[in-house]
N, C-alpha and C. Protein backbone atom coordinates (compact mmCIF):
# COMPACT_ATOMS: atom_id res chain seq x y z
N UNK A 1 0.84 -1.19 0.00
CA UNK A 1 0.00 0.00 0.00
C UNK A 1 0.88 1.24 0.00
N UNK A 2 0.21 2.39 -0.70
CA UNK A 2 0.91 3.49 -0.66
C UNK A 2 1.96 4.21 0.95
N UNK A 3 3.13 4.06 0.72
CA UNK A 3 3.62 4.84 2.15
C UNK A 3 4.61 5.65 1.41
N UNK A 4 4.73 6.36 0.44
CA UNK A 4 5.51 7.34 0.04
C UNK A 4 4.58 8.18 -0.75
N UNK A 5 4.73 9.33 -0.45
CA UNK A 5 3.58 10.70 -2.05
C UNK A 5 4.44 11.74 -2.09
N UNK A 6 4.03 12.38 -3.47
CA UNK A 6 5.06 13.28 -3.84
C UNK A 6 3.71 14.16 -3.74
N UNK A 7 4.88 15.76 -3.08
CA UNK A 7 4.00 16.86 -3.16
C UNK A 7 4.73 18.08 -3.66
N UNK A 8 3.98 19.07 -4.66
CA UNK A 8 5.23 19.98 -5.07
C UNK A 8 4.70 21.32 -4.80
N UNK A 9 3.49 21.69 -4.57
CA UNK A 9 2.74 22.68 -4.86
C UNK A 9 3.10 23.67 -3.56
N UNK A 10 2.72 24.89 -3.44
CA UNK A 10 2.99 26.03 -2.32
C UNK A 10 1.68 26.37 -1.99
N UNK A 11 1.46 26.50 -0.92
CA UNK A 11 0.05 26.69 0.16
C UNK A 11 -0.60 27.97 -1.12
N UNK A 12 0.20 28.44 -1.60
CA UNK A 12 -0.77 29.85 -2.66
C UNK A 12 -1.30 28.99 -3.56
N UNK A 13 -0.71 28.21 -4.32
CA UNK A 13 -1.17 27.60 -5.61
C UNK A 13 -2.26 26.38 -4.66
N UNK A 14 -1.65 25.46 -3.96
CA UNK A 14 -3.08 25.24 -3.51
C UNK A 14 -4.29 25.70 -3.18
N UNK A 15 -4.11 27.21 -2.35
CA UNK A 15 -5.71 27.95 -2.28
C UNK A 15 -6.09 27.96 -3.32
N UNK A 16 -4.96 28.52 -4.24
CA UNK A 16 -5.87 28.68 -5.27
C UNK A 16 -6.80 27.66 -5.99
N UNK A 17 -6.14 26.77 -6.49
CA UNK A 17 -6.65 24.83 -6.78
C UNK A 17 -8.12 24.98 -6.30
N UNK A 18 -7.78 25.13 -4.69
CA UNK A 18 -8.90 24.68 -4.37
C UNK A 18 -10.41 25.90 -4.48
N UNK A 19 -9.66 26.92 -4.18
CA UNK A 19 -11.08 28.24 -4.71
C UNK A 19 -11.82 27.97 -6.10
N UNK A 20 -10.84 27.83 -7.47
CA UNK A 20 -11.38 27.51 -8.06
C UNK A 20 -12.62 26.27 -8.54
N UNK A 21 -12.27 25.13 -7.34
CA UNK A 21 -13.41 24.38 -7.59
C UNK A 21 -14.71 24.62 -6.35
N UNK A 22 -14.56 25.95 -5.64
CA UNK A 22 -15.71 26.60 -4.57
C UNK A 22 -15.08 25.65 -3.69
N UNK A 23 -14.27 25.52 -2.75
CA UNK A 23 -13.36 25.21 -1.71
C UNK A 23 -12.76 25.80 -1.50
N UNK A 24 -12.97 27.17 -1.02
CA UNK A 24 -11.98 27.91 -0.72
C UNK A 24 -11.37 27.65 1.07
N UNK A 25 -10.30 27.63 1.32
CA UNK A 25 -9.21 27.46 2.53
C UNK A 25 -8.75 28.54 2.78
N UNK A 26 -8.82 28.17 4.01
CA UNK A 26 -7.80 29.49 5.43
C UNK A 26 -6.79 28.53 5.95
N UNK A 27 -5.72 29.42 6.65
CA UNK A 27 -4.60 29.08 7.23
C UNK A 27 -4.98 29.42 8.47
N UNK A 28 -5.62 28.64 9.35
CA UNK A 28 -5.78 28.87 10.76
C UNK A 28 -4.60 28.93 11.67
N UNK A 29 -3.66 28.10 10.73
CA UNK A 29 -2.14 28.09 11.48
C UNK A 29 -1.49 29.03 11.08
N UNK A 30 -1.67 29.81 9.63
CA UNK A 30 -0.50 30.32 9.11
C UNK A 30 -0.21 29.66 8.02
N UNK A 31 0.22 30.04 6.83
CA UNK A 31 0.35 29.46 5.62
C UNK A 31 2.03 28.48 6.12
N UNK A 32 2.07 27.43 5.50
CA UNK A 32 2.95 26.54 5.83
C UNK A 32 4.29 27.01 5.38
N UNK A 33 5.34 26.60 5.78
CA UNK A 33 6.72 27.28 4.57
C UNK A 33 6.96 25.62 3.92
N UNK A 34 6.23 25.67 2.81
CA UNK A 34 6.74 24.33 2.55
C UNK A 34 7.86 23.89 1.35
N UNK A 35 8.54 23.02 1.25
CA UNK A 35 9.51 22.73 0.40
C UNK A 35 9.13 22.38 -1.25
N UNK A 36 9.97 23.31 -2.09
CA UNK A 36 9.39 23.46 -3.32
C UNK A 36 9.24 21.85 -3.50
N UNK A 37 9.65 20.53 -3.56
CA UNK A 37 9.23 19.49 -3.91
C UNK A 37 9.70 18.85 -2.95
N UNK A 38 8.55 17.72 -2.32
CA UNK A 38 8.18 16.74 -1.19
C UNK A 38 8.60 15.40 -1.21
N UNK A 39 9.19 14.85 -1.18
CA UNK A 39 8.51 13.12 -1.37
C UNK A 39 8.26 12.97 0.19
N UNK A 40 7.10 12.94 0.33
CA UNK A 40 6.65 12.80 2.08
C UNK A 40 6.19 11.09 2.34
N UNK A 41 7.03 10.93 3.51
CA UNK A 41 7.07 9.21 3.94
C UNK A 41 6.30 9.86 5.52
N UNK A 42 6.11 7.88 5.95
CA UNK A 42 5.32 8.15 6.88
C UNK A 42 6.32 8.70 7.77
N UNK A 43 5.29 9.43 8.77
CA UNK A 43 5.32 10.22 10.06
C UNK A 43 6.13 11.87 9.91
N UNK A 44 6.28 12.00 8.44
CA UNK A 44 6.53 13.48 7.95
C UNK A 44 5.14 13.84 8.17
N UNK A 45 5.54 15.22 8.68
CA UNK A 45 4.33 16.51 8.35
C UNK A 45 3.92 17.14 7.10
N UNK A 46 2.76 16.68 6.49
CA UNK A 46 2.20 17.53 5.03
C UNK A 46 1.33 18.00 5.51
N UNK A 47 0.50 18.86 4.55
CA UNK A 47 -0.63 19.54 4.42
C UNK A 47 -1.72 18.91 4.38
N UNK A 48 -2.99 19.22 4.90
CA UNK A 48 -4.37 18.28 4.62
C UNK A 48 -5.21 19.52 4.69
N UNK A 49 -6.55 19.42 4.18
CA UNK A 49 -7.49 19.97 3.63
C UNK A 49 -8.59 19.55 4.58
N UNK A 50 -8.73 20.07 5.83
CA UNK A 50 -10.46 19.23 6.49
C UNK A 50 -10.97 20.52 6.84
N UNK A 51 -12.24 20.44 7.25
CA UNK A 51 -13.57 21.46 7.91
C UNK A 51 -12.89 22.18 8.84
N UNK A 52 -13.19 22.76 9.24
CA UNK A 52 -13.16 23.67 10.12
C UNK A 52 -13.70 24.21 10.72
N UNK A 53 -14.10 25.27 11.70
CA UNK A 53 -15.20 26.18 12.09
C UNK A 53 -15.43 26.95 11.06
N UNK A 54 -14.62 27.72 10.60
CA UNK A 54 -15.04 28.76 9.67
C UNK A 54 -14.66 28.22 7.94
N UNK A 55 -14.98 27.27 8.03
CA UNK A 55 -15.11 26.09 6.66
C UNK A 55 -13.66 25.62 6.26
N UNK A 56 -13.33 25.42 5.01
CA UNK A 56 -12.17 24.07 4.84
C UNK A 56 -10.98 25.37 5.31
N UNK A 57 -9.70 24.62 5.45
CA UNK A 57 -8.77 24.87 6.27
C UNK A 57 -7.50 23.79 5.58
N UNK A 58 -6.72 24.37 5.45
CA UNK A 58 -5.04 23.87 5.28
C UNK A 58 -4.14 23.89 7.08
N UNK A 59 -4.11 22.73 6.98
CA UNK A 59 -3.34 22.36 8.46
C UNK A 59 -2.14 21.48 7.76
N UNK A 60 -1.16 21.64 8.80
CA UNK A 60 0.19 20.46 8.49
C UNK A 60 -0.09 19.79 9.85
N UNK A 61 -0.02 18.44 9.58
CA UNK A 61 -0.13 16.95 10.07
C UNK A 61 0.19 16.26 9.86
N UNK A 62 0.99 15.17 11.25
CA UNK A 62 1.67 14.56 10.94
C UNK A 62 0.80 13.06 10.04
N UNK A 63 1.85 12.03 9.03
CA UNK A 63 1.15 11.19 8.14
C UNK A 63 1.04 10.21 8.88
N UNK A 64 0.81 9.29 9.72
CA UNK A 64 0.14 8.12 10.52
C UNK A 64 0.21 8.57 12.01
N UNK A 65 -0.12 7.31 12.34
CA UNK A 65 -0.51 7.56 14.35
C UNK A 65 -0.17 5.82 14.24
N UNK A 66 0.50 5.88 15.38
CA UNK A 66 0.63 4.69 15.96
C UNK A 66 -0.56 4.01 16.24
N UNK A 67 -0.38 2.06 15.57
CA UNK A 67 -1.57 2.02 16.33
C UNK A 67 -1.19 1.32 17.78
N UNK A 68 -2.51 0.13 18.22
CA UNK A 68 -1.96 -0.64 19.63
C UNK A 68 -0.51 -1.44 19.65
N UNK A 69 -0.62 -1.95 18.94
CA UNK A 69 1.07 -2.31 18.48
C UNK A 69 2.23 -1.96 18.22
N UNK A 70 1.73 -0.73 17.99
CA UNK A 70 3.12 0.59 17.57
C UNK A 70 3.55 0.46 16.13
N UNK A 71 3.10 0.00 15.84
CA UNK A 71 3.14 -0.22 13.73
C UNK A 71 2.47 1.19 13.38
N UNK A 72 2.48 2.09 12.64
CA UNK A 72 1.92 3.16 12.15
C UNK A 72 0.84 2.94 11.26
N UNK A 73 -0.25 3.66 11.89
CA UNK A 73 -1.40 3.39 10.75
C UNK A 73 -1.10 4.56 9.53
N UNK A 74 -1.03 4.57 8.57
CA UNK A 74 -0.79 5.12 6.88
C UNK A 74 -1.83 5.43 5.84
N UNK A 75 -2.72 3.57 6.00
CA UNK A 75 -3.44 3.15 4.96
C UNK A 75 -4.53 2.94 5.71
N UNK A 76 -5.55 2.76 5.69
CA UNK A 76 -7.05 2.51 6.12
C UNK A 76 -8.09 2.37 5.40
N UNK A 77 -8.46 0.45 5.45
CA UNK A 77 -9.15 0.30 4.53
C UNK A 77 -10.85 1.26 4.60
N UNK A 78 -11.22 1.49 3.45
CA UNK A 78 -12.44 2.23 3.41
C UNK A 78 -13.79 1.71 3.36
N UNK A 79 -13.76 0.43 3.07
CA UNK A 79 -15.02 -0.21 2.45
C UNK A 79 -15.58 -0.73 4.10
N UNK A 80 -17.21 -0.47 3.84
CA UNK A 80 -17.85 -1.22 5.29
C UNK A 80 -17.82 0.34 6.18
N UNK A 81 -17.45 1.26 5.98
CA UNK A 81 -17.32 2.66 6.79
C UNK A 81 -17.82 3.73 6.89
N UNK A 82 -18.01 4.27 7.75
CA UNK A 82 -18.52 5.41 7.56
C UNK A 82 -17.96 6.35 8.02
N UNK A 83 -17.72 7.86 7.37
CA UNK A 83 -16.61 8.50 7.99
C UNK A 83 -17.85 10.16 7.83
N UNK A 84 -17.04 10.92 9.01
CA UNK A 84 -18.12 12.11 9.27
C UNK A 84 -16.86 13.26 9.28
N UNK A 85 -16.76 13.87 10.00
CA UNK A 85 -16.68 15.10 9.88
C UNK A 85 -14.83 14.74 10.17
N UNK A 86 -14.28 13.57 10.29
CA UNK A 86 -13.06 13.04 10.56
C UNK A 86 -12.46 13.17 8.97
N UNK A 87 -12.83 12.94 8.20
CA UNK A 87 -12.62 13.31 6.94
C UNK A 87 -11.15 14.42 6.33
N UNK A 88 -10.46 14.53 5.75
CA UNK A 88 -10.00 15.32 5.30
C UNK A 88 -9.36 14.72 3.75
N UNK A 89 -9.00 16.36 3.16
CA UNK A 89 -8.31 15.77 1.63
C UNK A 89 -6.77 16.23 2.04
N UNK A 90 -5.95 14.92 1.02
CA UNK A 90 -4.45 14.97 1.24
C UNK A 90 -4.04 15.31 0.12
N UNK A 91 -3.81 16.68 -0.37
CA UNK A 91 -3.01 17.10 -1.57
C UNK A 91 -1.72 16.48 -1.72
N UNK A 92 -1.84 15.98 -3.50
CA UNK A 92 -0.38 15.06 -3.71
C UNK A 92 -0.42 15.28 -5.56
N UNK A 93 0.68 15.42 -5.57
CA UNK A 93 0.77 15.27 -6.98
C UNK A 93 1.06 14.00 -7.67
N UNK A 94 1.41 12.98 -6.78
CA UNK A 94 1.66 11.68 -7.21
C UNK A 94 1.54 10.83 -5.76
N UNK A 95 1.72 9.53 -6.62
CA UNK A 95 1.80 8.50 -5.51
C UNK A 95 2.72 7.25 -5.46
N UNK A 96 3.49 6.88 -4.59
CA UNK A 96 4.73 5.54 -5.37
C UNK A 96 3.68 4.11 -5.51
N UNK A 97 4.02 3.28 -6.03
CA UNK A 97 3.84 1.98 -5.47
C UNK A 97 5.27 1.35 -5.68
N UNK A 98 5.24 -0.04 -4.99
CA UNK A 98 6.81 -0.67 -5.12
C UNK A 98 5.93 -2.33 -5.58
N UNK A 99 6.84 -2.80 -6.27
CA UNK A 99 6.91 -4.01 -6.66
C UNK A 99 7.83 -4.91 -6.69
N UNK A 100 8.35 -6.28 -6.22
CA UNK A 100 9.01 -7.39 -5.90
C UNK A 100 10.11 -7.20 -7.84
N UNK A 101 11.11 -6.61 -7.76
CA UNK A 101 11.82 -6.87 -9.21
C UNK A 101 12.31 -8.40 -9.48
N UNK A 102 11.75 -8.83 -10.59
CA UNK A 102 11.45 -9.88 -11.46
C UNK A 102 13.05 -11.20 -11.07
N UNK A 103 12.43 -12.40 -10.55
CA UNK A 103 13.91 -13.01 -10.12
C UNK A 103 14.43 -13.18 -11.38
N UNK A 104 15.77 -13.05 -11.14
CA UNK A 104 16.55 -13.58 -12.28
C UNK A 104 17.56 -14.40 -11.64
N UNK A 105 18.28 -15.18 -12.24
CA UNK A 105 19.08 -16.32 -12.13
C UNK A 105 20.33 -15.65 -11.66
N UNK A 106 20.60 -16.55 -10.56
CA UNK A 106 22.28 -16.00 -9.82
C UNK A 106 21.97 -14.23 -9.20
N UNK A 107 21.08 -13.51 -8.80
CA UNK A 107 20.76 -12.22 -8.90
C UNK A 107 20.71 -12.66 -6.97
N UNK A 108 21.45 -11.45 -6.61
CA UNK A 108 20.92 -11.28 -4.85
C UNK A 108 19.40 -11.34 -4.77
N UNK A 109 19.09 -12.16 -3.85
CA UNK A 109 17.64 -12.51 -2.92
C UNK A 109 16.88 -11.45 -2.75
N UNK A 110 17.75 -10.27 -2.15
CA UNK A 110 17.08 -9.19 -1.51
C UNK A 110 17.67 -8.17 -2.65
N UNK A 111 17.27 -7.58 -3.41
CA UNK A 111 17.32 -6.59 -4.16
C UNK A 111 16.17 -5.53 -3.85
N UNK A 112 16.61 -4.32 -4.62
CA UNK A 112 15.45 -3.38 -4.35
C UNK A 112 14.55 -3.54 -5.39
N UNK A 113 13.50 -3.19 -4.81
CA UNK A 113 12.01 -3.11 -5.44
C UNK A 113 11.91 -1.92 -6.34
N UNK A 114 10.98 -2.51 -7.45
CA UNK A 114 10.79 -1.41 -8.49
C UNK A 114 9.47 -0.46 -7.92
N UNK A 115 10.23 0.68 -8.42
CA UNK A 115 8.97 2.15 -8.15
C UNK A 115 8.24 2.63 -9.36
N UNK A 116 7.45 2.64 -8.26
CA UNK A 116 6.15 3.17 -9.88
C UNK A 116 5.90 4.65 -8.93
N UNK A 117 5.71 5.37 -10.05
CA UNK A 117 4.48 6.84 -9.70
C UNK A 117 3.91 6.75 -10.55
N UNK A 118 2.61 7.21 -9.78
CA UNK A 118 1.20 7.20 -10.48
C UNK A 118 0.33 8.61 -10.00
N UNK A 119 -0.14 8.97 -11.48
CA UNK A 119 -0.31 10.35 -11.36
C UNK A 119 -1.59 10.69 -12.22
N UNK A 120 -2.26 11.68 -11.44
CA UNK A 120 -4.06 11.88 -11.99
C UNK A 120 -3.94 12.34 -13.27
N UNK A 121 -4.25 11.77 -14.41
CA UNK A 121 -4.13 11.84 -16.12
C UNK A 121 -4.64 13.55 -15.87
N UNK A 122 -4.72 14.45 -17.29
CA UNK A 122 -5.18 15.69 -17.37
C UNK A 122 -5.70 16.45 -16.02
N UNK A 123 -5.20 16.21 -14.85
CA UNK A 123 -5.16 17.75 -13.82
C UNK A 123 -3.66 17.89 -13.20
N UNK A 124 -3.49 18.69 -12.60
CA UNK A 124 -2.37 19.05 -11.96
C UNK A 124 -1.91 18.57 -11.11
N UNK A 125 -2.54 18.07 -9.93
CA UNK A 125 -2.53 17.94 -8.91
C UNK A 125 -4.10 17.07 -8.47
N UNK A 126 -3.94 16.41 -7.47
CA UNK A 126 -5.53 15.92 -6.58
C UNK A 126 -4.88 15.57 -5.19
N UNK A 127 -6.51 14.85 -5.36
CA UNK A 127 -6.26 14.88 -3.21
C UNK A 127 -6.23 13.03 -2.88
N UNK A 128 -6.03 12.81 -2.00
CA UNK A 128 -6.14 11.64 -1.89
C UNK A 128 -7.25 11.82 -0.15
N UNK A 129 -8.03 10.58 -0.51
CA UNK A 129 -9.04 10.96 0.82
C UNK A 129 -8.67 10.60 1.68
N UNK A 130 -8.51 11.12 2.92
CA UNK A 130 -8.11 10.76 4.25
C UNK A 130 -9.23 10.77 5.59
N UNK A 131 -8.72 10.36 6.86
CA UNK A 131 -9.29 10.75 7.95
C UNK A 131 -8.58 11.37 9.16
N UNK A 132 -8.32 12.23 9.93
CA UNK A 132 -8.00 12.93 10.85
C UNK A 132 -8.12 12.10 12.17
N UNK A 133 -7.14 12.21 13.11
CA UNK A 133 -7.89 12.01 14.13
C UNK A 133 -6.73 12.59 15.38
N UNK A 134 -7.40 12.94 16.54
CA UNK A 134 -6.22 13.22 17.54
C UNK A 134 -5.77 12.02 18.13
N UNK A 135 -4.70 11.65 18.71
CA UNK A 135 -3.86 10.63 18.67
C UNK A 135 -2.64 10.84 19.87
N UNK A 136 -2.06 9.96 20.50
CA UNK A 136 -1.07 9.95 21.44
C UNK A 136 -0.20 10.90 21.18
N UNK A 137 0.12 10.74 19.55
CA UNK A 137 1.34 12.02 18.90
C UNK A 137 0.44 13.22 18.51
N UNK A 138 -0.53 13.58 19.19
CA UNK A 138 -1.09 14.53 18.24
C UNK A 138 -2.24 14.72 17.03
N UNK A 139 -2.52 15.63 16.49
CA UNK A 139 -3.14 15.05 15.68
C UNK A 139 -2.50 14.78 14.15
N UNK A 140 -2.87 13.40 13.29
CA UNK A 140 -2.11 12.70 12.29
C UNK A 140 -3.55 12.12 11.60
N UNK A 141 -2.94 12.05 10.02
CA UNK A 141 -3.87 11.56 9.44
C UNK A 141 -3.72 10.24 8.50
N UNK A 142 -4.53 9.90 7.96
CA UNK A 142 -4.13 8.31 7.11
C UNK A 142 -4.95 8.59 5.97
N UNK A 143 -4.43 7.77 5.15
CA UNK A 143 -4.66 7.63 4.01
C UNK A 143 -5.96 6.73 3.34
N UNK A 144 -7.11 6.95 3.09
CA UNK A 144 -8.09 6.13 2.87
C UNK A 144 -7.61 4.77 1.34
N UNK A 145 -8.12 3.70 1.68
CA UNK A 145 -7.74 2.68 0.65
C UNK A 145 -8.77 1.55 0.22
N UNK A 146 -8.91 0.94 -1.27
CA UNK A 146 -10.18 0.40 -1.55
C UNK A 146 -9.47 -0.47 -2.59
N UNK A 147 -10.36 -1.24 -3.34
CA UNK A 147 -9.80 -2.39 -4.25
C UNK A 147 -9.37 -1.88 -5.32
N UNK A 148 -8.19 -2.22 -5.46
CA UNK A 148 -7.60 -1.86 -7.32
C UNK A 148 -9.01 -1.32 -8.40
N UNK A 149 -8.52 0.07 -8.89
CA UNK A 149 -9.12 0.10 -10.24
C UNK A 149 -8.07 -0.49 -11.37
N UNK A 150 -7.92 -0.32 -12.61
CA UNK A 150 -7.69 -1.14 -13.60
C UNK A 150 -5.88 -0.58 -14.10
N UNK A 151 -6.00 0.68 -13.33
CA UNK A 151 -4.59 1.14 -13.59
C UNK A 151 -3.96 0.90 -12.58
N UNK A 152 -4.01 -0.11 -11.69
CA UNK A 152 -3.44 -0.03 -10.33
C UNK A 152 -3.33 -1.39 -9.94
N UNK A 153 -4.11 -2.23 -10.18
CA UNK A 153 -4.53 -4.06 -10.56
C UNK A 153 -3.09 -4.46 -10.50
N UNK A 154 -2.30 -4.01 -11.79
CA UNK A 154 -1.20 -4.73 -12.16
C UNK A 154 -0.11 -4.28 -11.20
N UNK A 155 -0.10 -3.69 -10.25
CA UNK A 155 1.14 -2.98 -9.53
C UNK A 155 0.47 -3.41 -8.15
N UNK A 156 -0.57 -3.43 -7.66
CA UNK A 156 -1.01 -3.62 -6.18
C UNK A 156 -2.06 -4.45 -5.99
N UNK A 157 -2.74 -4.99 -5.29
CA UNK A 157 -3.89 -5.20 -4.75
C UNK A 157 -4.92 -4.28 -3.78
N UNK A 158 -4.38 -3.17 -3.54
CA UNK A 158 -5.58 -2.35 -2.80
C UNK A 158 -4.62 -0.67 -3.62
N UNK A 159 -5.65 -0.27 -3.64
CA UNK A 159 -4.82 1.56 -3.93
C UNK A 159 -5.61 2.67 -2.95
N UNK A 160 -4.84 3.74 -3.19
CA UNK A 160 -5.17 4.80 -2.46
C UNK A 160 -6.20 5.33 -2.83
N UNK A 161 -7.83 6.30 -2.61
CA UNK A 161 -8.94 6.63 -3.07
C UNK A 161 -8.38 7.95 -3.39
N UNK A 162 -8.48 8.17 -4.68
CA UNK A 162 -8.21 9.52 -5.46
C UNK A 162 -9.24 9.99 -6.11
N UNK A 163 -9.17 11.54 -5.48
CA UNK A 163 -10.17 12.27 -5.50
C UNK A 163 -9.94 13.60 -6.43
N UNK A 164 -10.79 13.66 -7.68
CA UNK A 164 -10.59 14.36 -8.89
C UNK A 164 -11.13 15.83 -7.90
N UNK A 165 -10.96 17.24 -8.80
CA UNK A 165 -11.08 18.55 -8.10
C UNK A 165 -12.48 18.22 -8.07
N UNK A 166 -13.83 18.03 -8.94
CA UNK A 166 -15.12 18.00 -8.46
C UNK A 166 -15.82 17.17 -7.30
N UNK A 167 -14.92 16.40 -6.67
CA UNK A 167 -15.43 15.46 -5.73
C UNK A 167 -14.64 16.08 -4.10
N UNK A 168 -13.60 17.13 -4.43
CA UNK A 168 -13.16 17.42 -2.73
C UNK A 168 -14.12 18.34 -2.47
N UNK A 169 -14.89 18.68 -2.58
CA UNK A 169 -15.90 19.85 -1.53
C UNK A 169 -16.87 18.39 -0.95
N UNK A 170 -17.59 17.56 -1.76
CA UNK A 170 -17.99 16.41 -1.48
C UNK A 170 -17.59 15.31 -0.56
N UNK A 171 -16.25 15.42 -0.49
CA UNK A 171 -15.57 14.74 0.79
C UNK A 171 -15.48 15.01 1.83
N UNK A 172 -15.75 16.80 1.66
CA UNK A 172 -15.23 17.05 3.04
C UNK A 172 -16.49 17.54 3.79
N UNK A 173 -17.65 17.22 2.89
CA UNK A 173 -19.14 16.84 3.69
C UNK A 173 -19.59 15.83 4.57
N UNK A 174 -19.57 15.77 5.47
CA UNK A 174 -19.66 14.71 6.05
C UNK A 174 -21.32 13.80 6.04
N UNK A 175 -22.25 13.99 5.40
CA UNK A 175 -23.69 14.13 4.81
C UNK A 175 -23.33 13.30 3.57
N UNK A 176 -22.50 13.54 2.85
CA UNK A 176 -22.45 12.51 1.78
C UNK A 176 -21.78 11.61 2.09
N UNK A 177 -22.38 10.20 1.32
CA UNK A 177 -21.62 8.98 2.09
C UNK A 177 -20.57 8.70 0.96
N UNK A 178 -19.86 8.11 1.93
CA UNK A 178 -18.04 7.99 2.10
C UNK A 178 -18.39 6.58 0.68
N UNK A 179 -19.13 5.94 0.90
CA UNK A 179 -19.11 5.01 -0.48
C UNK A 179 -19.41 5.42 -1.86
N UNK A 180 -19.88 6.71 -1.85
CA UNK A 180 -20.38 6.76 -2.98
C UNK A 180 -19.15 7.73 -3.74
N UNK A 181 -17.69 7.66 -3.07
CA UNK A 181 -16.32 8.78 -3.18
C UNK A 181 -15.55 7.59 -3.06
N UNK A 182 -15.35 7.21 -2.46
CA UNK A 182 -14.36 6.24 -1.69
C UNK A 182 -14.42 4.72 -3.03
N UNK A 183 -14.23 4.51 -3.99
CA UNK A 183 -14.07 3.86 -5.01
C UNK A 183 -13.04 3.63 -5.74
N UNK A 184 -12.28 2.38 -6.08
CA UNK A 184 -11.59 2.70 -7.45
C UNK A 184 -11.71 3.55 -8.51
N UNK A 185 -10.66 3.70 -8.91
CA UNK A 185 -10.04 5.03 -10.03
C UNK A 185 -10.88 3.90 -11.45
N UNK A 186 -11.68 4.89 -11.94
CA UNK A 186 -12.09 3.85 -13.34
C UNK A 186 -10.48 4.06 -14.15
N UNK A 187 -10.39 2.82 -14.86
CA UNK A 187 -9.46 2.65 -16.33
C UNK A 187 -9.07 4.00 -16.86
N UNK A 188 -7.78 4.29 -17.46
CA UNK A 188 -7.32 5.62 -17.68
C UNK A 188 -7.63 6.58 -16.53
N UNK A 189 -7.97 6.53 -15.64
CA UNK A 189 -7.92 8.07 -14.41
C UNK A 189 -6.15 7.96 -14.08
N UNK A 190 -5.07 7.06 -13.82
CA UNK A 190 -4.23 7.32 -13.87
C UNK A 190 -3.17 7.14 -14.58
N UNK A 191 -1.95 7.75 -15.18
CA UNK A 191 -0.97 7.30 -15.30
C UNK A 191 0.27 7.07 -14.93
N UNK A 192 1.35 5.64 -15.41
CA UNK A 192 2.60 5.18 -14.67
C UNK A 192 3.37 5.44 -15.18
N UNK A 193 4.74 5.84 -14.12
CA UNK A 193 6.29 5.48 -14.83
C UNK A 193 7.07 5.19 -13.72
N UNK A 194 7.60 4.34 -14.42
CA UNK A 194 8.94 3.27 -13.49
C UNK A 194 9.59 4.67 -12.92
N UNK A 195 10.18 4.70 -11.86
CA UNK A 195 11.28 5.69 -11.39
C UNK A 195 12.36 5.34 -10.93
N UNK A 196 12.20 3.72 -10.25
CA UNK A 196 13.73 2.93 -10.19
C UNK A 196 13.16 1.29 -10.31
């Protein structure tokens, strides 16, 4: 499952992103100073997109919470759920997956795994759906996850729920249900390239 995303964008170009699809965001904290390009792993601090009092809101949060075991929760399956006002969107411009590289004969056992990024065909940028929650460390968020769509099949068995610009004001309703968002990517919504 996804535990690496690339993020490149600056808290301006995101308001903006998001005004234009009537989501407009405040910096309740302060606009973030963030690094012109991200690759954010777990328990880094990114940006997320949830409700607020005075409506959606850009916060930096940390990416999992420990769970009872102390393993970091990341991924969280979505299906069977219902999610309310815990909700938030995770701006990313991409996403890795890794895959087992192909045995070959006489080749070390343990080699590194091949990387894929996978990236929302014709927009700039999207969100990936998440949930919020306060937590021993604070508050941290995870990554919502559902069964392979058709661009994702061949690289994983579960993917991350990616959310095109007309569906984040919709997510971050807590009135609309989480199944009818929370779905595989139909065929062509993304595209791949090897990166190692």
């Amino acid at each position: 499952m996804c535990n690496e995303y690339l993020r490149d964008k600056t808290p301006e170009q995101l308001a903006m992103e998001f005004s234009q699809v009537r989501v407009p965001v405040t910096f309740p904290e302060g606009a973030p100073n963030l690094p012109p390009e991200q690759s954010v792993k777990i328990t880094d601090r990114a940006p997320i997109v949830r409700a607020g009092a005075d409506g959606p809101e850009l916060v930096m949060r940390r990416w999992s919470w420990p769970a009872p075991g102390g393993k970091p929760v990341y991924n969280f399956r979505s299906e069977g759920r219902r999610f309310g006002a815990e909700r938030c969107l995770i701006p990313a411009d991409g996403f890795y997956e890794f895959t087992d590289a192909p045995a070959e004969e006489g080749a070390p056992k343990r080699r590194p795994k091949t990387k894929w990024l996978f990236t929302m065909r014709d927009v700039p940028f999207f969100c990936i759906a998440g949930i919020w929650r306060t937590t021993g460390v604070g508050e941290a968020f995870t990554m919502l996850t559902t069964s392979p769509g058709p661009d994702i099949a061949p690289y994983h068995d579960r993917q991350v729920v990616v959310l095109a610009p007309e569906d984040w004001g919709a997510w971050l309703n807590p009135s609309m249900p989480a199944n009818e968002l929370a779905k595989p990517a139909p065929a062509g919504t993304l595209t791949v390239e090897q990166v190692r």
